[in-house]
C-alpha atoms as a PDB file:
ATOM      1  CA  UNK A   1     -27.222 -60.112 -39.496  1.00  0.00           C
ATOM      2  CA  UNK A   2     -26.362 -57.051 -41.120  1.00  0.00           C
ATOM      3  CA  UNK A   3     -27.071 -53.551 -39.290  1.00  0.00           C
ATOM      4  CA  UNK A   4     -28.094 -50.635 -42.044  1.00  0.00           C
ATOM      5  CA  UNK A   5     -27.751 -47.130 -39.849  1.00  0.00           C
ATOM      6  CA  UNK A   6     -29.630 -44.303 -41.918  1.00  0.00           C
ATOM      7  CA  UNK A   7     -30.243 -40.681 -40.612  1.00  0.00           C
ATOM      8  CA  UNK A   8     -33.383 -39.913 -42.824  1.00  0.00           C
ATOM      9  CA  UNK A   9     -36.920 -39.746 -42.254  1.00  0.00           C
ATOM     10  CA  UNK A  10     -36.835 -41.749 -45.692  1.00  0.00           C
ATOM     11  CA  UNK A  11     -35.999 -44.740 -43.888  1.00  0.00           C
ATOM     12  CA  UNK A  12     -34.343 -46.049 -47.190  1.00  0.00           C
ATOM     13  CA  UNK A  13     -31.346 -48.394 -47.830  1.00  0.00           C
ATOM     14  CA  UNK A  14     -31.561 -48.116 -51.785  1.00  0.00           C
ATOM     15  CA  UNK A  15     -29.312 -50.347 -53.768  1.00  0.00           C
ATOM     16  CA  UNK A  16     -27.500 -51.880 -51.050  1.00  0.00           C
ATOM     17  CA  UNK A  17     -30.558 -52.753 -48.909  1.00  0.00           C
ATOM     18  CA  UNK A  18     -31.538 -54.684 -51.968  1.00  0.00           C
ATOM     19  CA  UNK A  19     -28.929 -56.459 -52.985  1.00  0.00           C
ATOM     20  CA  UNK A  20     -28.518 -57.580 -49.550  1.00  0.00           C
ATOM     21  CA  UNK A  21     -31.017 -59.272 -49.339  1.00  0.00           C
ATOM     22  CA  UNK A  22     -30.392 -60.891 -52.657  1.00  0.00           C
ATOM     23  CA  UNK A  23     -27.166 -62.241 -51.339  1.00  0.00           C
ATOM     24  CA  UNK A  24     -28.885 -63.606 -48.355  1.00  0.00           C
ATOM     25  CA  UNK A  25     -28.049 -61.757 -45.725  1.00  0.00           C
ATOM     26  CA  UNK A  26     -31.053 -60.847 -42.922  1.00  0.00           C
ATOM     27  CA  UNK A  27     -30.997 -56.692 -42.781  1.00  0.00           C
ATOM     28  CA  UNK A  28     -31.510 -54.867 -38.901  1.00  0.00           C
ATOM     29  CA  UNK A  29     -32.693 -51.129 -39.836  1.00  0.00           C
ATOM     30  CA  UNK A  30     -31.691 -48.680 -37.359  1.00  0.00           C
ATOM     31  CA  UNK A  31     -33.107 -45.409 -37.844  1.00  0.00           C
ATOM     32  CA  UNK A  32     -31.024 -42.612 -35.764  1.00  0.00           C
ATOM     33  CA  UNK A  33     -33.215 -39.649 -36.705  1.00  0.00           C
ATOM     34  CA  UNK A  34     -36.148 -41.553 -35.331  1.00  0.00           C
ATOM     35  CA  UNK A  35     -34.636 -42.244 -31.785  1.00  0.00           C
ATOM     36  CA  UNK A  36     -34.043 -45.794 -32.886  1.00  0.00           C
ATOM     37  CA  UNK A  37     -32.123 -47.210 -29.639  1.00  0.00           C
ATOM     38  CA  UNK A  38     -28.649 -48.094 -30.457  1.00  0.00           C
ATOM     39  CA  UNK A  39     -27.059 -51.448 -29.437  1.00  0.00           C
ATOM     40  CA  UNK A  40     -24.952 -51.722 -26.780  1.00  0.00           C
ATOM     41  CA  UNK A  41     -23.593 -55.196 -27.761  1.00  0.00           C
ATOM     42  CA  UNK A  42     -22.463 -56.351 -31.408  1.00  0.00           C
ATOM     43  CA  UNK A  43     -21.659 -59.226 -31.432  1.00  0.00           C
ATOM     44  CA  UNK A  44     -24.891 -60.780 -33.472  1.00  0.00           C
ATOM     45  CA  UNK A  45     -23.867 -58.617 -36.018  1.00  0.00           C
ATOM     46  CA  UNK A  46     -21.785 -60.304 -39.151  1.00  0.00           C
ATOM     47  CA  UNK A  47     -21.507 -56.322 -41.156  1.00  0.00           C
ATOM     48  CA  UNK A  48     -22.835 -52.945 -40.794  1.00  0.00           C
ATOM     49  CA  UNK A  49     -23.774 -50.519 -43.015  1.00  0.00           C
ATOM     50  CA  UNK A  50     -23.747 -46.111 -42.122  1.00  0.00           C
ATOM     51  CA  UNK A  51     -25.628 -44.735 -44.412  1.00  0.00           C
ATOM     52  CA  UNK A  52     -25.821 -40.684 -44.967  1.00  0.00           C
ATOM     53  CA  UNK A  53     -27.348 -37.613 -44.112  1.00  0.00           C
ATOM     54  CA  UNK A  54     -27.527 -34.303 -44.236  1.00  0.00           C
ATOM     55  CA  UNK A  55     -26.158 -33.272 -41.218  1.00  0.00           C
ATOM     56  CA  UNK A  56     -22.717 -32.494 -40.361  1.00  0.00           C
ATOM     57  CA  UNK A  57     -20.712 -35.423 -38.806  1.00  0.00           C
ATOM     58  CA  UNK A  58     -19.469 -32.392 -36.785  1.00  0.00           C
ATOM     59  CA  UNK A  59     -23.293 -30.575 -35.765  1.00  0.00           C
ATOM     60  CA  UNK A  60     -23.797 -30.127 -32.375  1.00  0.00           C
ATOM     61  CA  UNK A  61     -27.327 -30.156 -32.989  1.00  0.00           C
ATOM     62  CA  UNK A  62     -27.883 -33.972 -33.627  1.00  0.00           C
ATOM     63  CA  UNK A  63     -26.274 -35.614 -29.858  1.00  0.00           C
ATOM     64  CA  UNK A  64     -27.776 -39.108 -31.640  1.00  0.00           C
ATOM     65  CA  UNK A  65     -24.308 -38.965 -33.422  1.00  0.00           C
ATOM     66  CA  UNK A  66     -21.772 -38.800 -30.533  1.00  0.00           C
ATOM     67  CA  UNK A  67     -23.608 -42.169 -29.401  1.00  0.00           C
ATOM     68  CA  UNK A  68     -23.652 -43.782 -32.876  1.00  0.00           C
ATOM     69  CA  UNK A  69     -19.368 -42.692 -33.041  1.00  0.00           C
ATOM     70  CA  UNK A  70     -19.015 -44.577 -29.850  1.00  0.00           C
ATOM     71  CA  UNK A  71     -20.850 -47.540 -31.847  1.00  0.00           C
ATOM     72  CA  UNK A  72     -18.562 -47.048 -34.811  1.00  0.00           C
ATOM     73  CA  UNK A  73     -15.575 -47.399 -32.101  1.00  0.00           C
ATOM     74  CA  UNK A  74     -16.567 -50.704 -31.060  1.00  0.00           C
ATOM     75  CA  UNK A  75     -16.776 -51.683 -34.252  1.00  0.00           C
ATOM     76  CA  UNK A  76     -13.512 -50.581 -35.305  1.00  0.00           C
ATOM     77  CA  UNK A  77     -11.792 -52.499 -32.234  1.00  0.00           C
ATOM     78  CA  UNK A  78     -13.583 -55.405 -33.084  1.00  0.00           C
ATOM     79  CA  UNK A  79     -12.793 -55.666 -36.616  1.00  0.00           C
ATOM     80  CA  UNK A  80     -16.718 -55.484 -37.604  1.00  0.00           C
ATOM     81  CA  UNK A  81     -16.434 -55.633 -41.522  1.00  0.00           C
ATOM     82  CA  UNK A  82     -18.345 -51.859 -41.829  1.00  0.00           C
ATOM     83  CA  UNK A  83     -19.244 -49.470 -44.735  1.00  0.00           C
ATOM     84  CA  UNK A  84     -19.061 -46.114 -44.239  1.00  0.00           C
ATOM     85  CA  UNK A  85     -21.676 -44.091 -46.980  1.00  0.00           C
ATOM     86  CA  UNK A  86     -20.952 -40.541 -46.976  1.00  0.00           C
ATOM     87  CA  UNK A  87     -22.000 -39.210 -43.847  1.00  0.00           C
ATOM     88  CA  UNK A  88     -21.056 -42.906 -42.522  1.00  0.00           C
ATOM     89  CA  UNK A  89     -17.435 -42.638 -44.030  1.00  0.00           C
ATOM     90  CA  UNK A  90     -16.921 -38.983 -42.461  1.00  0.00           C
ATOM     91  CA  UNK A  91     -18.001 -40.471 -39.271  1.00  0.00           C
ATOM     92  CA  UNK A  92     -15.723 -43.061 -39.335  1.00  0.00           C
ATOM     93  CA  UNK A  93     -13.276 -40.603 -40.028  1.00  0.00           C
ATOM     94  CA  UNK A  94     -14.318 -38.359 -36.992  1.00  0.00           C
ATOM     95  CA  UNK A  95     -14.100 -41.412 -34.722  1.00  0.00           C
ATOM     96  CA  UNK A  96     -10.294 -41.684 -36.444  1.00  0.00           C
ATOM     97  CA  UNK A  97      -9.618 -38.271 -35.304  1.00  0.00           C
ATOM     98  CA  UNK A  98     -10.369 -35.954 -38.073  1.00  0.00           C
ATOM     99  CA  UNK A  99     -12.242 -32.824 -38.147  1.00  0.00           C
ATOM    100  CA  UNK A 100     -15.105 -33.265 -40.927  1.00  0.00           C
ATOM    101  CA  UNK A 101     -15.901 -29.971 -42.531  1.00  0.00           C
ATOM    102  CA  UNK A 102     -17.133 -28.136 -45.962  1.00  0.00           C
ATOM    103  CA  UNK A 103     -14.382 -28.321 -48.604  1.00  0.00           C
ATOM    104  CA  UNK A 104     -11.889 -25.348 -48.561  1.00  0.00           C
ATOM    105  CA  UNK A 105     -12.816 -23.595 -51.437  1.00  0.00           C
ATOM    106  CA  UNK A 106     -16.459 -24.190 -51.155  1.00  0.00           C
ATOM    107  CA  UNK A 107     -16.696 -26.527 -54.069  1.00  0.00           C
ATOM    108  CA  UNK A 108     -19.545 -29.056 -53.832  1.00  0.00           C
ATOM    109  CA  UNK A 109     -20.048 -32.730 -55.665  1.00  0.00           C
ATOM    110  CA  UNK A 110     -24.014 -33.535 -57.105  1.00  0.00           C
ATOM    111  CA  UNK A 111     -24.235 -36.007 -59.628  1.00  0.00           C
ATOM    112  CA  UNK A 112     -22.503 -38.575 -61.141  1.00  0.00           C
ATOM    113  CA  UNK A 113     -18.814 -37.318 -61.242  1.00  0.00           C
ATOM    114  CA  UNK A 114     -15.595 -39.725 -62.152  1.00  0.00           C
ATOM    115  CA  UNK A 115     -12.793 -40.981 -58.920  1.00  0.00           C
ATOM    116  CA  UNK A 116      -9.405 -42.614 -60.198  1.00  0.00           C
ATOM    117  CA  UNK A 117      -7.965 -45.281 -57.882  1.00  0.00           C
ATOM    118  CA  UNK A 118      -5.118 -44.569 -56.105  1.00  0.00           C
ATOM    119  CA  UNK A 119      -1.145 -46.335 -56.412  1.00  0.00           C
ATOM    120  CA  UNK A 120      -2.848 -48.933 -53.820  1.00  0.00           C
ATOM    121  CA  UNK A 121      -4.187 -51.832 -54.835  1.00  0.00           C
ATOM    122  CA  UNK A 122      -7.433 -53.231 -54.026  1.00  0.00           C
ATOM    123  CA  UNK A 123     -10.296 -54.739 -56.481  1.00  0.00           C
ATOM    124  CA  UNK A 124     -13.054 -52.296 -56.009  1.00  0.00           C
ATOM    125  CA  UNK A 125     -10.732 -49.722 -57.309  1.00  0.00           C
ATOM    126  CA  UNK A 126      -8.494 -50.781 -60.125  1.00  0.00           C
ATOM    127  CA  UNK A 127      -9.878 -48.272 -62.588  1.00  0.00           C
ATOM    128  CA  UNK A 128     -11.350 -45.250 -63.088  1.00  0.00           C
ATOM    129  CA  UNK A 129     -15.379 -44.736 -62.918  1.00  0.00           C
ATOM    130  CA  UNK A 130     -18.653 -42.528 -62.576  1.00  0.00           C
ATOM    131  CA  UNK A 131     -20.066 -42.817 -58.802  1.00  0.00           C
ATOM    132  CA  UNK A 132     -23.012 -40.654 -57.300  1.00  0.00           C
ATOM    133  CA  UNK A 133     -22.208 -37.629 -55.275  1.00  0.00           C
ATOM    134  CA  UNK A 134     -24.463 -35.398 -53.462  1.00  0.00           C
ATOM    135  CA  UNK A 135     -21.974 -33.452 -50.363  1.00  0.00           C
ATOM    136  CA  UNK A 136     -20.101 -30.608 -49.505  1.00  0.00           C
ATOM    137  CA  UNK A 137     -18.065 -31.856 -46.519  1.00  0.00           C
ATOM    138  CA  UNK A 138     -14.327 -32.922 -47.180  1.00  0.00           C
ATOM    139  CA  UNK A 139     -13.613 -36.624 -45.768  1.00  0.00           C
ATOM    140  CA  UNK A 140     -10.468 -36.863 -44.017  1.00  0.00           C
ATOM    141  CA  UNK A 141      -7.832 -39.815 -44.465  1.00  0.00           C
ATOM    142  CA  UNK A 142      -6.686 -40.725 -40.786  1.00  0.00           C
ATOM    143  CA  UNK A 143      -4.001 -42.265 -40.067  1.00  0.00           C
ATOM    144  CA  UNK A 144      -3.273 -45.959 -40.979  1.00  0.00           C
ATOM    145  CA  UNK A 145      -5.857 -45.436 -43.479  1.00  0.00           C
ATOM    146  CA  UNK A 146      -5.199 -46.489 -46.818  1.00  0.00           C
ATOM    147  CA  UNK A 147      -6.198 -44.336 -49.774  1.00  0.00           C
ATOM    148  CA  UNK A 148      -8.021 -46.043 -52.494  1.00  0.00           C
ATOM    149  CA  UNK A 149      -9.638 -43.060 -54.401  1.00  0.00           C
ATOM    150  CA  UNK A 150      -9.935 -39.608 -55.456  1.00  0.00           C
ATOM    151  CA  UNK A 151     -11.493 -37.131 -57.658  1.00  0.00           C
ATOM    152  CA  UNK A 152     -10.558 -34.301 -59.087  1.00  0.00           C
ATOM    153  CA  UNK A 153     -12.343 -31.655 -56.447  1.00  0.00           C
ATOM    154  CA  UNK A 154     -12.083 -34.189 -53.537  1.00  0.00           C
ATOM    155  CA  UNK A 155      -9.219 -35.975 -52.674  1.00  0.00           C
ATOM    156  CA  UNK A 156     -10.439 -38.737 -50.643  1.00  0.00           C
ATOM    157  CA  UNK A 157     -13.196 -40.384 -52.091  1.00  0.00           C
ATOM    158  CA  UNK A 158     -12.793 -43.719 -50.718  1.00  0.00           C
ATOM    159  CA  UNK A 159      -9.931 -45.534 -47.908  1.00  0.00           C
ATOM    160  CA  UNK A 160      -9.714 -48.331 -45.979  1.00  0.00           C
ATOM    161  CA  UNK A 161      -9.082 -49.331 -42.313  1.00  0.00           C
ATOM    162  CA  UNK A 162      -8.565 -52.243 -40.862  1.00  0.00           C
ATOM    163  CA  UNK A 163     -12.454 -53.622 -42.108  1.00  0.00           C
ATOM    164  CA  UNK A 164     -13.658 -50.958 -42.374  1.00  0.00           C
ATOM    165  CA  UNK A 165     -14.268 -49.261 -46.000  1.00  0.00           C
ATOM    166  CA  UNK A 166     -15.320 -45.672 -45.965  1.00  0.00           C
ATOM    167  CA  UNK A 167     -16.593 -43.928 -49.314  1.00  0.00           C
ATOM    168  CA  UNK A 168     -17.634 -40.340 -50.377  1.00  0.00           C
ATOM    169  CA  UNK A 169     -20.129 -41.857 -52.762  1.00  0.00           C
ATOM    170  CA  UNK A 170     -23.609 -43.550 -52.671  1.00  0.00           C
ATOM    171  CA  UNK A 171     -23.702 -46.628 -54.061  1.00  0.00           C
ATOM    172  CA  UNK A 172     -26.961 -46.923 -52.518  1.00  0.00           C
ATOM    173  CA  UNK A 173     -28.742 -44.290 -54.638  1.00  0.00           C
ATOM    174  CA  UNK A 174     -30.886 -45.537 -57.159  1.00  0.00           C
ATOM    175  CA  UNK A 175     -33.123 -43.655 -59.991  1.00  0.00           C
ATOM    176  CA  UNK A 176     -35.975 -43.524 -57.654  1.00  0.00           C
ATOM    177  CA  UNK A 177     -33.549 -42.008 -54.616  1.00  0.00           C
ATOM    178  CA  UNK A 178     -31.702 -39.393 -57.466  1.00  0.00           C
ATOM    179  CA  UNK A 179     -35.458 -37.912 -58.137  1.00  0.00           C
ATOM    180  CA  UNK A 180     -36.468 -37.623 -54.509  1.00  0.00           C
ATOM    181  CA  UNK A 181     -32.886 -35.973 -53.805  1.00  0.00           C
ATOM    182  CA  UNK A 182     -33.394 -33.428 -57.040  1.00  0.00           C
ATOM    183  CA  UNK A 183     -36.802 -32.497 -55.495  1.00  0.00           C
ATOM    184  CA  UNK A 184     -36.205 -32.112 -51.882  1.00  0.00           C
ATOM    185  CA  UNK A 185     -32.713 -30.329 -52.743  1.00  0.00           C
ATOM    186  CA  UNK A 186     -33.339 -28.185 -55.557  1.00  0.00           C
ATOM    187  CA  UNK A 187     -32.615 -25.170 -54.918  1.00  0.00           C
ATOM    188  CA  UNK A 188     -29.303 -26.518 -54.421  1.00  0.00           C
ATOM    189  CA  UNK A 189     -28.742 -27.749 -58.068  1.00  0.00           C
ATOM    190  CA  UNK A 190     -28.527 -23.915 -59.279  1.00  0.00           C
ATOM    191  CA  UNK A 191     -24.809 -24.184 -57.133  1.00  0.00           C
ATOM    192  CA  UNK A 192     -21.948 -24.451 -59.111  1.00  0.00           C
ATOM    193  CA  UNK A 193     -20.622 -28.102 -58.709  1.00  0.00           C
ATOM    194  CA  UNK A 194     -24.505 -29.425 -59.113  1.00  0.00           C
ATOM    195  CA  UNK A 195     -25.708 -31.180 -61.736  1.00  0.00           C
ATOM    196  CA  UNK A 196     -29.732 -30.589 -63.364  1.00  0.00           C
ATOM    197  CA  UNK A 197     -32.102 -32.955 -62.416  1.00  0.00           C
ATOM    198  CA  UNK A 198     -32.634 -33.914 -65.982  1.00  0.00           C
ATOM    199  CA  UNK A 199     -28.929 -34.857 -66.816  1.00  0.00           C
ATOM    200  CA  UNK A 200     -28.748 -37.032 -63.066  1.00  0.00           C
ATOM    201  CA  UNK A 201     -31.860 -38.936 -63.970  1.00  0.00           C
ATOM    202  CA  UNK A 202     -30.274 -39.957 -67.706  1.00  0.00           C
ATOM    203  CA  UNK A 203     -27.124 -40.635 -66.607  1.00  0.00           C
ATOM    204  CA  UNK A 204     -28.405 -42.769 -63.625  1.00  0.00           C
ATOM    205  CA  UNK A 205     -30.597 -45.188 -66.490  1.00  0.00           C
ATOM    206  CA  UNK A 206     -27.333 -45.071 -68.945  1.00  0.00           C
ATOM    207  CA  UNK A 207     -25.280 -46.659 -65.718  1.00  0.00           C
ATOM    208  CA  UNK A 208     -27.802 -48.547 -63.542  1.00  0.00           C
ATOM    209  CA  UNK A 209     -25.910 -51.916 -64.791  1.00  0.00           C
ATOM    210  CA  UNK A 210     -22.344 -50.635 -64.039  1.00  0.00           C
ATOM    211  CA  UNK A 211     -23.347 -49.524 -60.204  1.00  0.00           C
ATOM    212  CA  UNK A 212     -25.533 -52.292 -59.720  1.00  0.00           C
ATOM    213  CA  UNK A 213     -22.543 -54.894 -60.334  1.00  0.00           C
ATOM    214  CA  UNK A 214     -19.800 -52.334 -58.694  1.00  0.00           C
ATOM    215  CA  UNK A 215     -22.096 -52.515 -55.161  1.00  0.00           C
ATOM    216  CA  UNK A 216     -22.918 -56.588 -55.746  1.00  0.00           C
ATOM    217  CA  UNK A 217     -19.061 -56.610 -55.646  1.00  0.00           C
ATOM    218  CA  UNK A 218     -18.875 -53.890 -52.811  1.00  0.00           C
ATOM    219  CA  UNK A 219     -21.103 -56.128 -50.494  1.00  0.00           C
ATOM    220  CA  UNK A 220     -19.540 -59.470 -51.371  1.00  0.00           C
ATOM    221  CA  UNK A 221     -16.009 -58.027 -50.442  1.00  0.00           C
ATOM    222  CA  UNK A 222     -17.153 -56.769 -47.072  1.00  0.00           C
ATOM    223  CA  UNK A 223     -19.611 -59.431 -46.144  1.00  0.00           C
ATOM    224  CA  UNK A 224     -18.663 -62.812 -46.221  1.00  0.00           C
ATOM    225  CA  UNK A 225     -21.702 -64.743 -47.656  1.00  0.00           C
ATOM    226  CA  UNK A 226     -24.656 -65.330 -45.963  1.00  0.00           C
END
């Protein structure tokens, strides 16, 4: 079993919902925004997924996530292979004792911009390529942590920790999710840093085939098969 964690009314797992499935696994949706109850034991579960949001890993005003970082603790002790998706990788980092907050300069990511692996090895990252990006918040590298990507506005786009795997980026976001984002948020694609609507949508068709085989491989790392 594989526990998916989103903090949208949306209730959507994208890509990666998907392509679990596909590979077998049997998906447990846990909606935090909803009051979903979270578990107190993990042991049934073989993976687990935090998806984002657009809250602050930081906001006082959503209590649901001090519960959900005492989850991601467990899972950390335990060695729980975990994803961390945005919001789900600055949690992690929060839980690794780093402050999660808006980049310095103000500079935002929205759209399809390019990260560059780091010196360290690892297969998901051994070149550079275009991943979706729709934040403001800088994610932290704790210590321990190993660096695995960057771009140029955002240092840490991805790391890794123990089994846990946090990313910046949404692998998760299809077409249909990029043109439900561009309408709920667009006032925010006027901001410097934010790409139109219109150039997210084509670029999203032009590289459905590279993200769909860069998440297969994502999930197969993480997850061993079902």
């Amino acid at each position: 079993m594989i526990l998916c964690i989103v903090h949208s009314e949306s209730n959507n797992l994208g890509r990666v919902g998907r392509l679990l499935t596909e590979l077998g696994h049997c998906v447990e949706k846990l909606n935090i925004i909803r009051g979903d109850q979270i578990p107190t034991s993990i042991e049934r579960y073989r993976g687990v997924v935090i998806f984002g949001g657009t809250m602050n890993a930081e906001s006082e005003q959503h209590p649901e996530l001090k519960m959900e970082c005492r989850l991601i603790e467990k899972l950390l002790k335990a060695g729980v292979p975990t994803i961390g998706v945005c919001l789900g990788g600055q949690l992690i980092s929060k839980v690794l004792g780093r402050i999660v907050e808006p980049h310095p300069e103000g500079a935002i990511e929205i759209g399809f911009q390019k990260i560059y692996p780091t010196s360290h090895s690892h297969p998901l990252f051994s070149k550079p390529m275009f991943v979706y990006q729709w934040h403001r918040d800088d994610m932290k590298l704790p210590d321990g942590a190993k660096w695995l990507a960057h771009s140029d506005l955002f240092p840490i786009q991805a790391y890794e920790f123990g089994k846990a795997l946090a990313l910046q980026f949404h692998p998760d976001a299809t077409l249909q999710t990029i043109r439900a984002w561009c309408e709920l948020g667009k006032e925010t694609l006027s901001k410097t840093g934010a790409q139109s609507a219109e150039f997210q949508c084509d670029f999203a068709v032009q590289h459905e085939k590279q993200m769909e085989c860069w998440t297969r491989a994502l999930l197969s790392h993480s997850f061993a098969p079902a």
